[in-house]
C-alpha atoms as a PDB file:
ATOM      1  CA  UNK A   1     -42.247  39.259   0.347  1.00  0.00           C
ATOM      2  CA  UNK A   2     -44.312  35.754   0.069  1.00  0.00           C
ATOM      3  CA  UNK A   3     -42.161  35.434  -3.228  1.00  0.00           C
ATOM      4  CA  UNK A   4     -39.266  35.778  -1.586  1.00  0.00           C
ATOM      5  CA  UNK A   5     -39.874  33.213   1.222  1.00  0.00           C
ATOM      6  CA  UNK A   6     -41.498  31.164  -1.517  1.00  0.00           C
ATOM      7  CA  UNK A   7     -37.586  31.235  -2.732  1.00  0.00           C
ATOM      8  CA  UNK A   8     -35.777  30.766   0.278  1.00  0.00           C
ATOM      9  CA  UNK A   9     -37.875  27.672   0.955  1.00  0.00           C
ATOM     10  CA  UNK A  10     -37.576  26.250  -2.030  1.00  0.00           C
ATOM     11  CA  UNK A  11     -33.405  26.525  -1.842  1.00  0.00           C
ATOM     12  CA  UNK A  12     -33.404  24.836   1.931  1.00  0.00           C
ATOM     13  CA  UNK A  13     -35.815  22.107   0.410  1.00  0.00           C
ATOM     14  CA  UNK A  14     -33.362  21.501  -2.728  1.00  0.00           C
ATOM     15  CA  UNK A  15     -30.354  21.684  -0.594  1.00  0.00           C
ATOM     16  CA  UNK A  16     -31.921  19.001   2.201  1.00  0.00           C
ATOM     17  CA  UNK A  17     -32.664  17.017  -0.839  1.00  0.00           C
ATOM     18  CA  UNK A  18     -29.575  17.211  -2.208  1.00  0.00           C
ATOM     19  CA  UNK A  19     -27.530  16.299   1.338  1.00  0.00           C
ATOM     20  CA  UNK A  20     -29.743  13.491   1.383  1.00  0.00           C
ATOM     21  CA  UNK A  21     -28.670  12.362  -2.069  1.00  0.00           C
ATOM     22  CA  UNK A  22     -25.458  12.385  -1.270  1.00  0.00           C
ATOM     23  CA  UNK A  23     -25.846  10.137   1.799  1.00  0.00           C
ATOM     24  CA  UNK A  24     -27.381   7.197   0.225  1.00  0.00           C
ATOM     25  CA  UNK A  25     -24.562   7.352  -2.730  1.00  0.00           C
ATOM     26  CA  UNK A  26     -21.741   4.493  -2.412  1.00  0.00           C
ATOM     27  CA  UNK A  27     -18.154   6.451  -2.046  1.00  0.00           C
ATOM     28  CA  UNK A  28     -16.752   7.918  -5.186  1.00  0.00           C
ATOM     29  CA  UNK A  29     -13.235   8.703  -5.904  1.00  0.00           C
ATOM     30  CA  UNK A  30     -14.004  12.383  -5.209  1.00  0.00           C
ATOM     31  CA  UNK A  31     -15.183  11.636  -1.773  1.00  0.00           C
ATOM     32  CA  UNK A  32     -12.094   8.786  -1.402  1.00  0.00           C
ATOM     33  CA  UNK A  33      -9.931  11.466  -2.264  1.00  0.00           C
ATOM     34  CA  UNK A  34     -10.157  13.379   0.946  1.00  0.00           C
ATOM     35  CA  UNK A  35      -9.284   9.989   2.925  1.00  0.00           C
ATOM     36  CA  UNK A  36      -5.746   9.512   4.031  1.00  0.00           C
ATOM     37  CA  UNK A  37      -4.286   6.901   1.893  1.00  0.00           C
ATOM     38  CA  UNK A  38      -3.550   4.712   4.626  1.00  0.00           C
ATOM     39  CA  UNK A  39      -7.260   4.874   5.849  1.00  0.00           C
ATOM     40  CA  UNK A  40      -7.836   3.682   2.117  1.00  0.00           C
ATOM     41  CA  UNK A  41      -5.470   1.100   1.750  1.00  0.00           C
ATOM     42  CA  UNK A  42      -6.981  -0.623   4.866  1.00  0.00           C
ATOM     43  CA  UNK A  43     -10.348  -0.326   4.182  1.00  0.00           C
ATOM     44  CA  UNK A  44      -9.775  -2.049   1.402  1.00  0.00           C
ATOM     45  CA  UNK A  45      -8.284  -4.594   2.953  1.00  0.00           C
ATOM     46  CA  UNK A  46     -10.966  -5.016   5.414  1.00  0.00           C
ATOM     47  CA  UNK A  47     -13.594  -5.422   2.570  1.00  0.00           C
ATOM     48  CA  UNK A  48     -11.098  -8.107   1.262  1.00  0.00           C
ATOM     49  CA  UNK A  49     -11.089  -9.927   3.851  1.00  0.00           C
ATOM     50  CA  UNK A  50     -15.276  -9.743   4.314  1.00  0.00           C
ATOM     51  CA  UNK A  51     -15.769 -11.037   0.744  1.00  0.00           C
ATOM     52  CA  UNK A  52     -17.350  -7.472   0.262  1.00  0.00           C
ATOM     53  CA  UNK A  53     -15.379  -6.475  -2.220  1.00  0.00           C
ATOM     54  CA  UNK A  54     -16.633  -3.506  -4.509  1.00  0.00           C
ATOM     55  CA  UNK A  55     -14.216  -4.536  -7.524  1.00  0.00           C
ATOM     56  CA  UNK A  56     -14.539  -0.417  -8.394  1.00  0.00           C
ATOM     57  CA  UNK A  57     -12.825   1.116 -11.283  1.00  0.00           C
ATOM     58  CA  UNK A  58     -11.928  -1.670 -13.698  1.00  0.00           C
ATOM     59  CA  UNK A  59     -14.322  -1.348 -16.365  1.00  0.00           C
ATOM     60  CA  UNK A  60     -13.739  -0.038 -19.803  1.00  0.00           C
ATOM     61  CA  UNK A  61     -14.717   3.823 -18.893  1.00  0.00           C
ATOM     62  CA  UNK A  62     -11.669   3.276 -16.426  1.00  0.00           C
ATOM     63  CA  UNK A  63      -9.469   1.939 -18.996  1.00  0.00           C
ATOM     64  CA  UNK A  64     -10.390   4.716 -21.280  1.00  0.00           C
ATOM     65  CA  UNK A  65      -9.933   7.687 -18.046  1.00  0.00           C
ATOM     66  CA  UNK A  66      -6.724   6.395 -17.929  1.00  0.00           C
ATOM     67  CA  UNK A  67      -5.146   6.662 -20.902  1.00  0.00           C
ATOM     68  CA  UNK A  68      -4.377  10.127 -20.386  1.00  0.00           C
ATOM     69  CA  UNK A  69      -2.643   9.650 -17.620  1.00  0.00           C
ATOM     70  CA  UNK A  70      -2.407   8.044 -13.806  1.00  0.00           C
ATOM     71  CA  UNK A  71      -2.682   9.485 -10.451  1.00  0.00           C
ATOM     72  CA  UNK A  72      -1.772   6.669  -7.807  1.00  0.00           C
ATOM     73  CA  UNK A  73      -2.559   7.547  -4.476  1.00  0.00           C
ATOM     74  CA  UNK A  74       0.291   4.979  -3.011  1.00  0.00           C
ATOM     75  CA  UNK A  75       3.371   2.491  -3.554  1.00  0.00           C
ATOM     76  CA  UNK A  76       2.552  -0.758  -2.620  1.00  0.00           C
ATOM     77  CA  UNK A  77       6.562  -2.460  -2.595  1.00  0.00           C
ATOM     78  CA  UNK A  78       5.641  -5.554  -2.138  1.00  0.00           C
ATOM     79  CA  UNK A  79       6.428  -9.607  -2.490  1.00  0.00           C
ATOM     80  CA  UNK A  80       6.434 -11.143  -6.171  1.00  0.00           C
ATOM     81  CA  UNK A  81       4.847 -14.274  -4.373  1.00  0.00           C
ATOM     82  CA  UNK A  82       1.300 -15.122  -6.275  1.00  0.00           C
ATOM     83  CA  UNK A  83      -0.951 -15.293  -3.462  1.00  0.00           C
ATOM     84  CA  UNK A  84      -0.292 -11.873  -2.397  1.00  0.00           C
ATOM     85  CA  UNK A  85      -1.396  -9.531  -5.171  1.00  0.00           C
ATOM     86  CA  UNK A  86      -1.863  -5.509  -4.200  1.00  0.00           C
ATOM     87  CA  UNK A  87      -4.552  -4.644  -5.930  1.00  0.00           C
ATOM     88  CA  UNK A  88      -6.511  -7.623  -5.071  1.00  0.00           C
ATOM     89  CA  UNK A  89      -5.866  -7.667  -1.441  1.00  0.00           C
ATOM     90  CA  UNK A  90      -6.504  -3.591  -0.913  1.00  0.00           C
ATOM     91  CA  UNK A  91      -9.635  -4.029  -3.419  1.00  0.00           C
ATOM     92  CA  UNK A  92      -8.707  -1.486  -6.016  1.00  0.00           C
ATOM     93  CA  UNK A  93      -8.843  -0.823  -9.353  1.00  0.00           C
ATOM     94  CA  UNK A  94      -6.497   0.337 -12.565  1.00  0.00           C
ATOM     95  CA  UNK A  95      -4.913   3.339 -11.685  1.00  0.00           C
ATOM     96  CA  UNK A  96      -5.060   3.377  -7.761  1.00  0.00           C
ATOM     97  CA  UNK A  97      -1.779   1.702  -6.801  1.00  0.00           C
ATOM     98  CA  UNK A  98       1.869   1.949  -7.862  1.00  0.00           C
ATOM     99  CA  UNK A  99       3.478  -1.432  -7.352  1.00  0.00           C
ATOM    100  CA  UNK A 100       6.923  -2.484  -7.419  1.00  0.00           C
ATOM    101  CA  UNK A 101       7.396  -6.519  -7.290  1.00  0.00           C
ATOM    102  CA  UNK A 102      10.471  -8.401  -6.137  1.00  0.00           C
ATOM    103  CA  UNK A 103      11.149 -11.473  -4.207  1.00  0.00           C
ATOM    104  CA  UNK A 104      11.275 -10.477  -0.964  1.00  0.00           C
ATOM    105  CA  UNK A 105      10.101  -7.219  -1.326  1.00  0.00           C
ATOM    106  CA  UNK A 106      13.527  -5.916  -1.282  1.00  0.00           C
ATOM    107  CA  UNK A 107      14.669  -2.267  -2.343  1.00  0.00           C
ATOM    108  CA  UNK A 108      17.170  -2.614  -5.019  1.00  0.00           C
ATOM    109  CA  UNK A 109      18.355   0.374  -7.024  1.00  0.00           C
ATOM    110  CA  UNK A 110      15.685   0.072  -9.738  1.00  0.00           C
ATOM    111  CA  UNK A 111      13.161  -0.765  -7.027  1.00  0.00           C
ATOM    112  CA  UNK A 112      14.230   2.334  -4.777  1.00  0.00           C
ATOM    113  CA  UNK A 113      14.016   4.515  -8.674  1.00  0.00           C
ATOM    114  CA  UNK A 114      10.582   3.089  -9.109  1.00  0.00           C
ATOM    115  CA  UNK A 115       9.554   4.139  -5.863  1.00  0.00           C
ATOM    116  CA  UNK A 116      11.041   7.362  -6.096  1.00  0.00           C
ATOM    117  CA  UNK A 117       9.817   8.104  -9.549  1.00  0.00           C
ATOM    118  CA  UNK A 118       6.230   7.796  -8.127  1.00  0.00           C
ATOM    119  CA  UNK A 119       6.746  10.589  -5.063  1.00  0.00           C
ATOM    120  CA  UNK A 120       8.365  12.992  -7.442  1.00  0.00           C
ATOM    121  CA  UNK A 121       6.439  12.885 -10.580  1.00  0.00           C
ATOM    122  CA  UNK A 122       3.466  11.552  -9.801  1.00  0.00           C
ATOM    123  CA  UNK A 123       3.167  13.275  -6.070  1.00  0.00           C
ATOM    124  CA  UNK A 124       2.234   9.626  -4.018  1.00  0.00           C
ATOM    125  CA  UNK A 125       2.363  10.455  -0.126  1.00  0.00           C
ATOM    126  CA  UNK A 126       2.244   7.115   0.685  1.00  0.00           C
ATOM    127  CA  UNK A 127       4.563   4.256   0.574  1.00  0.00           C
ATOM    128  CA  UNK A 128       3.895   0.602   2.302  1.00  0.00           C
ATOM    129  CA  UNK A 129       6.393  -1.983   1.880  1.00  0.00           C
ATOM    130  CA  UNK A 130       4.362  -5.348   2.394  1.00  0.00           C
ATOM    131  CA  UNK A 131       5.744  -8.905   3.576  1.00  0.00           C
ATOM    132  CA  UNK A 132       3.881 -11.783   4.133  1.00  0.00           C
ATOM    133  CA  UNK A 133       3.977 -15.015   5.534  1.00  0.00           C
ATOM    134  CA  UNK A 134       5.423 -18.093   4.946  1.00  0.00           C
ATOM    135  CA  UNK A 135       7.844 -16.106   2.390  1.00  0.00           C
ATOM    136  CA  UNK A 136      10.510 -18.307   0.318  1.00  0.00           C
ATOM    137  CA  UNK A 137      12.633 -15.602  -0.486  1.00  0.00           C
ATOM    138  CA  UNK A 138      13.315 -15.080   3.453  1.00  0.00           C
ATOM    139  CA  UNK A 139      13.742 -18.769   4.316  1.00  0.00           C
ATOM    140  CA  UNK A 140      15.900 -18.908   1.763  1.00  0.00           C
ATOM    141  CA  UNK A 141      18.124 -16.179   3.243  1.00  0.00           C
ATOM    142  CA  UNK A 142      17.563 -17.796   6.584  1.00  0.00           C
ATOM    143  CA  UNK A 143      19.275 -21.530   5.157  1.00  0.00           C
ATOM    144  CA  UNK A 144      20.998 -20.003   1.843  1.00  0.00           C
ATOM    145  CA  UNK A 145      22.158 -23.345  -0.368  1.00  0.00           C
ATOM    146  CA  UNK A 146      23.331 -23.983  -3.999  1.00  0.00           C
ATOM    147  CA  UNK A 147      19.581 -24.788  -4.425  1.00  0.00           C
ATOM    148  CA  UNK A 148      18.968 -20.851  -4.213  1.00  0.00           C
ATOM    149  CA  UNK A 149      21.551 -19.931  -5.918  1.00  0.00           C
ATOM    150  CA  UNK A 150      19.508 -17.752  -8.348  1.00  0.00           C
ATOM    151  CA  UNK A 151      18.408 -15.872  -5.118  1.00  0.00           C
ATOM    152  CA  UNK A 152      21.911 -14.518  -4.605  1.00  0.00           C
ATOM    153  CA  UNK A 153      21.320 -10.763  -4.834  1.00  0.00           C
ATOM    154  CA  UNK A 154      17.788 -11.150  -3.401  1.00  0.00           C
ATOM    155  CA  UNK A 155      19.517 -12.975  -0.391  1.00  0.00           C
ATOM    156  CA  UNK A 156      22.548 -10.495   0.175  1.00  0.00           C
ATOM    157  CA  UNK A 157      19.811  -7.972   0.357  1.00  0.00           C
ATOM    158  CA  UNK A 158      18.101  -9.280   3.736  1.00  0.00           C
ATOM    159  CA  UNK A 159      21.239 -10.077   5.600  1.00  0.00           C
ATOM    160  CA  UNK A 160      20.686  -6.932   7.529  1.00  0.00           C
ATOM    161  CA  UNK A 161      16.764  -8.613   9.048  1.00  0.00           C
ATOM    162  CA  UNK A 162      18.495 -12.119   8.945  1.00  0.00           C
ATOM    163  CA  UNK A 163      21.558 -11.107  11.166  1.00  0.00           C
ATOM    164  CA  UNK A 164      19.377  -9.007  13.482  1.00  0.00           C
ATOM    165  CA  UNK A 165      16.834 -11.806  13.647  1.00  0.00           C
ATOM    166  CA  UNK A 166      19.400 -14.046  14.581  1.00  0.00           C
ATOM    167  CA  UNK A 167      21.170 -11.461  16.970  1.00  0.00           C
ATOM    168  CA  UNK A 168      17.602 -11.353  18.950  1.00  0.00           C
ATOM    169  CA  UNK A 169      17.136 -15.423  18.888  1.00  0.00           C
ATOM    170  CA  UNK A 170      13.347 -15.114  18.446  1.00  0.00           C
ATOM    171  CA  UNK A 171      11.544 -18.606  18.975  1.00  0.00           C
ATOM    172  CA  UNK A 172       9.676 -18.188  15.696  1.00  0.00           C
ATOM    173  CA  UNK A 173      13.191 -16.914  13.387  1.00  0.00           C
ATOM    174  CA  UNK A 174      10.796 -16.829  10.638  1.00  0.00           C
ATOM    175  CA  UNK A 175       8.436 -14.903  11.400  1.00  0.00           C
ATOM    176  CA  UNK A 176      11.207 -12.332  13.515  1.00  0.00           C
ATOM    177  CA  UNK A 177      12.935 -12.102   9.962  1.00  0.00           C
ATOM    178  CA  UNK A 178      10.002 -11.710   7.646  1.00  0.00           C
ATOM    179  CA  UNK A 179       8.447  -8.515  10.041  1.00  0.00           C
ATOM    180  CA  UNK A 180      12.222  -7.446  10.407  1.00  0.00           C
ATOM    181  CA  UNK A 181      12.622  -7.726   6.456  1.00  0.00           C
ATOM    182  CA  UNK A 182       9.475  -5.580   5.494  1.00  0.00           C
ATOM    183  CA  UNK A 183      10.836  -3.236   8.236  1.00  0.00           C
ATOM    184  CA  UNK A 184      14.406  -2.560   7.071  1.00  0.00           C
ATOM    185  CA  UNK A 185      13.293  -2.354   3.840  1.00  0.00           C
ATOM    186  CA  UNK A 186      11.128   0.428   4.798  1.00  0.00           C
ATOM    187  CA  UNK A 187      13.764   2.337   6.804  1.00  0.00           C
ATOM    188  CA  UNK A 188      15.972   2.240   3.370  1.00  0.00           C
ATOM    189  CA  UNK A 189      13.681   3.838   1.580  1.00  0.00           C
ATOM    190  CA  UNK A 190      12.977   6.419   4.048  1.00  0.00           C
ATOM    191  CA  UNK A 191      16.819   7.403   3.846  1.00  0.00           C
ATOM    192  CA  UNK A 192      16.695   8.071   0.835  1.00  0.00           C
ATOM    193  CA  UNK A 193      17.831  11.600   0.094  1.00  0.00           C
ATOM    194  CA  UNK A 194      14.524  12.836  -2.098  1.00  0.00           C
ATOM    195  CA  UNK A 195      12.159  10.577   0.104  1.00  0.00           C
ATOM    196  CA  UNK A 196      13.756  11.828   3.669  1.00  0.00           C
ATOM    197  CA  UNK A 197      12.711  15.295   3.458  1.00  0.00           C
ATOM    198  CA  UNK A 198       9.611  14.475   2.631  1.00  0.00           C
ATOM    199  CA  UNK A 199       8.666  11.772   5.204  1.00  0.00           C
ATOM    200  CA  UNK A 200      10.577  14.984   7.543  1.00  0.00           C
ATOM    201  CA  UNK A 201       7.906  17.413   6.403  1.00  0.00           C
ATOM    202  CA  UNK A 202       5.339  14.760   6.724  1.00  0.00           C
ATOM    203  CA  UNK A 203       4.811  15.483   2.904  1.00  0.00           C
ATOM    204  CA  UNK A 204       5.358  11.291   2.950  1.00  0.00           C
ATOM    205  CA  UNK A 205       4.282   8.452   5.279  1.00  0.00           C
ATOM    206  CA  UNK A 206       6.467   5.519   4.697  1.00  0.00           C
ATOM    207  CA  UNK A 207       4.931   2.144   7.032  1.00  0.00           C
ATOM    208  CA  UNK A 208       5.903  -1.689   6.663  1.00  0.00           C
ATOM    209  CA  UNK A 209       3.413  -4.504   7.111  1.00  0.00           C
ATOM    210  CA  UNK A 210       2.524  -7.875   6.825  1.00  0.00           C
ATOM    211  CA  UNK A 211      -0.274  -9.932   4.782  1.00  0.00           C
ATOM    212  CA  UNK A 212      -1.798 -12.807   6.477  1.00  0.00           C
ATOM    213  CA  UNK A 213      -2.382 -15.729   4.114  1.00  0.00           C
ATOM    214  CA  UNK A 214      -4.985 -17.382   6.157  1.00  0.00           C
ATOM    215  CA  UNK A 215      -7.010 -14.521   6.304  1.00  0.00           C
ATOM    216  CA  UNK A 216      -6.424 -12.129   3.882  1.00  0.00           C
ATOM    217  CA  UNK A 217      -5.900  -9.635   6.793  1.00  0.00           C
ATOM    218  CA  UNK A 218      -2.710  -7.074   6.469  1.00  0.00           C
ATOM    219  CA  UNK A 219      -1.591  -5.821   9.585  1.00  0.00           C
ATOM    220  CA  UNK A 220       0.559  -2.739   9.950  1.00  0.00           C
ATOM    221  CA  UNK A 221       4.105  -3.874  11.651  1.00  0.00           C
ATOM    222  CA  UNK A 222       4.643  -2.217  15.490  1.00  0.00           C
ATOM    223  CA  UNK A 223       6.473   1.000  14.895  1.00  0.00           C
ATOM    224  CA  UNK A 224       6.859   0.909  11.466  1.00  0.00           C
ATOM    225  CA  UNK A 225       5.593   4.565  10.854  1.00  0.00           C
ATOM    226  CA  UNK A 226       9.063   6.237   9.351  1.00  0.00           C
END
């Protein structure tokens, strides 16, 4: 009988010990996995924009994990402007994000392929298109000229934001166009046949937002939750 409550004591002590462990351990990627990607993405951010930054996952036992395959846990569709770089701004590493770059962040066929390729094969439930300030590609859509002529396609591509931008006369038509942008851009991916059923089942959350150069901060757009 002693032996036996020798035992039992023993396992509460080790499991105590073991709970304690745990709680003094920085997050892994086990205990990230059971966060909602979102909740991710903007804690990230938030440690971005602290100068916290845990730089995680980008050494060469990463590199070497990954060669056998990836397992994003969202699609960042986002500018091709240099100061606004996914990975850096959401603080993660090789293998966490899927990112598709374009001027303007606009969904194009191969862009709306890329983004589909990563629900369907590799099973991403999240998908945030991301705008940002001060964005060329949208004030070139807002004053198109010969000068951006090599924007043509990128252009034609916002006239839906720039039209209702300029249907709404905002007092700041930039900034109205650049949310509106990330927004519409959003909505057209969410009518997508394969990515509509999903965002329906709630399989797939599809959100636009907006990076903020001066402080790093991204902010999720007002009802941009498709």
């Amino acid at each position: 009988m002693k032996c036996s409550r020798r035992i039992a004591l023993l396992n509460v002590v080790g499991a105590i010990a073991a709970v304690a462990g745990c709680a003094t351990r920085p997050l892994t990627r086990m205990t990230a996995a059971v966060t909602s990607p979102l909740a991710r993405l903007m804690r990230g951010n938030a440690r971005f924009v602290r100068g916290k930054m845990a730089h995680a996952d980008v050494d060469a036992a990463r590199r070497t994990e990954l060669v056998s395959g990836q397992h994003p846990f969202a699609v960042i569709v986002a500018c091709s402007d240099s100061r606004s770089s996914p990975a850096i701004i959401f603080d993660q590493g090789l293998g966490q994000l899927f990112v598709v770059r374009v001027a303007g962040e606009v969904v194009d066929d191969t862009a709306a392929e890329s983004v589909q390729y990563a629900v369907e094969h590799l099973h991403v439930h999240l998908v945030m298109v991301l705008g940002h300030d001060d964005c060329g590609a949208v004030k070139a859509a807002l004053n198109p000229s010969a000068a951006n002529a090599e924007l043509a396609a990128i252009i034609k591509q916002m006239q839906p934001a720039i039209k209702e931008a300029d249907a709404e006369s905002p007092p700041n038509r930039l900034n109205r166009a650049i949310n509106l942008n990330a927004k519409l851009q959003a909505q057209k991916l969410a009518r997508l046949p394969a990515l509509e059923k999903r965002v329906r089942s709630g399989e797939l959350k599809i959100v636009a937002a907006r990076y903020k150069l001066a402080t790093g901060q991204v902010q999720l757009l007002p009802d941009n939750l498709l």
